[in-house]
N, C-alpha and C. Protein backbone atom coordinates (compact mmCIF):
# COMPACT_ATOMS: atom_id res chain seq x y z
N UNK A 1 102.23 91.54 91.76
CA UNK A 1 103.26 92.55 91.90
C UNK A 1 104.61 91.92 91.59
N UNK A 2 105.29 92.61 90.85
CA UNK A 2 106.67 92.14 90.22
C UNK A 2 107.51 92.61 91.89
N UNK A 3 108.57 91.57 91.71
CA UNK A 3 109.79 91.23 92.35
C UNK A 3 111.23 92.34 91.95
N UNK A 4 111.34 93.13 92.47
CA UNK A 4 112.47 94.07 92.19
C UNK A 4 113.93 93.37 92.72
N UNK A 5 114.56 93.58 92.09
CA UNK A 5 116.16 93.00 92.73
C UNK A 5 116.74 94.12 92.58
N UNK A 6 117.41 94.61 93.94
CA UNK A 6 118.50 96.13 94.21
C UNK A 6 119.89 95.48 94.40
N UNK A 7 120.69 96.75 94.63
CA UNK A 7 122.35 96.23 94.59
C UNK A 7 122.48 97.62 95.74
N UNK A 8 122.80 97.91 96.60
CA UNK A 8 122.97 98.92 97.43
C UNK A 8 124.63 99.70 96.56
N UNK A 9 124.29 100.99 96.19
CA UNK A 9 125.54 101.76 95.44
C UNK A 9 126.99 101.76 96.46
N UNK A 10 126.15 102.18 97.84
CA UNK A 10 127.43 102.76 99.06
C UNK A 10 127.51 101.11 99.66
N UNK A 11 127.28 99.82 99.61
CA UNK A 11 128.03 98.76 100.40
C UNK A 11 127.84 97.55 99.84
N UNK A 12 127.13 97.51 98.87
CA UNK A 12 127.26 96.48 97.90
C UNK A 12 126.19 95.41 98.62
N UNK A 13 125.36 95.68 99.24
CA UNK A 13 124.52 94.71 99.59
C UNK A 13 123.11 94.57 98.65
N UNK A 14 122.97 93.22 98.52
CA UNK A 14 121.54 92.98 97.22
C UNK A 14 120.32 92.58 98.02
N UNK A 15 118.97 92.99 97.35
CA UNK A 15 118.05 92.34 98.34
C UNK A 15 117.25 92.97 97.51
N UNK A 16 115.77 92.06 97.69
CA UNK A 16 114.87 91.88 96.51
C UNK A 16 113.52 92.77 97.39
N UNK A 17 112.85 93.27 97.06
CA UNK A 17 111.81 94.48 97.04
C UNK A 17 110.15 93.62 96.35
N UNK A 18 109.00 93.39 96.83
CA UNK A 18 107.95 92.96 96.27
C UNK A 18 107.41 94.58 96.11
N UNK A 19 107.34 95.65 94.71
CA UNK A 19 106.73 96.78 94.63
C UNK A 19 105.62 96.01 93.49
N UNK A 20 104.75 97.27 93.39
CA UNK A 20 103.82 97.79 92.68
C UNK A 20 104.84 98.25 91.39
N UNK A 21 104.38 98.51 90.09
CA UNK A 21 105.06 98.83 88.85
C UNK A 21 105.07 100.11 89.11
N UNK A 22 104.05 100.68 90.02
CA UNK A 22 103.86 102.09 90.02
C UNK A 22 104.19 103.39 91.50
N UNK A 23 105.32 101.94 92.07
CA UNK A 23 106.12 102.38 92.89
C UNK A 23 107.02 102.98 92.65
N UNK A 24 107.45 104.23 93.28
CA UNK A 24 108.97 104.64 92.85
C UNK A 24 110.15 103.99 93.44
N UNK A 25 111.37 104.12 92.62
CA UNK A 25 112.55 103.30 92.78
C UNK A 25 112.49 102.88 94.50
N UNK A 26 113.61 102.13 95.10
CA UNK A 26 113.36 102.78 96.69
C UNK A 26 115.11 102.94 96.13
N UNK A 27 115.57 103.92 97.72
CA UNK A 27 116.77 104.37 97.42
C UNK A 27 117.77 104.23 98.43
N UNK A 28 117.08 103.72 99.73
CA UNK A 28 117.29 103.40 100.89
C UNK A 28 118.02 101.96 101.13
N UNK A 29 119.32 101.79 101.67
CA UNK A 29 119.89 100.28 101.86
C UNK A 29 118.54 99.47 102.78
């Protein structure tokens, strides 16, 4: 399973996600 890297839109916080390819986005800080 690929390693996702996020950027939070509303506080600018980053943090990395282990999904499935066939996960949807997440959208949640």
């Amino acid at each position: 399973m690929p390693i996702y890297e996020y950027v939070c839109n509303e506080c600018g916080h980053d943090f990395e996600a282990l999904q499935k390819m066939s996960d949807a986005p997440l959208s949640d800080c």
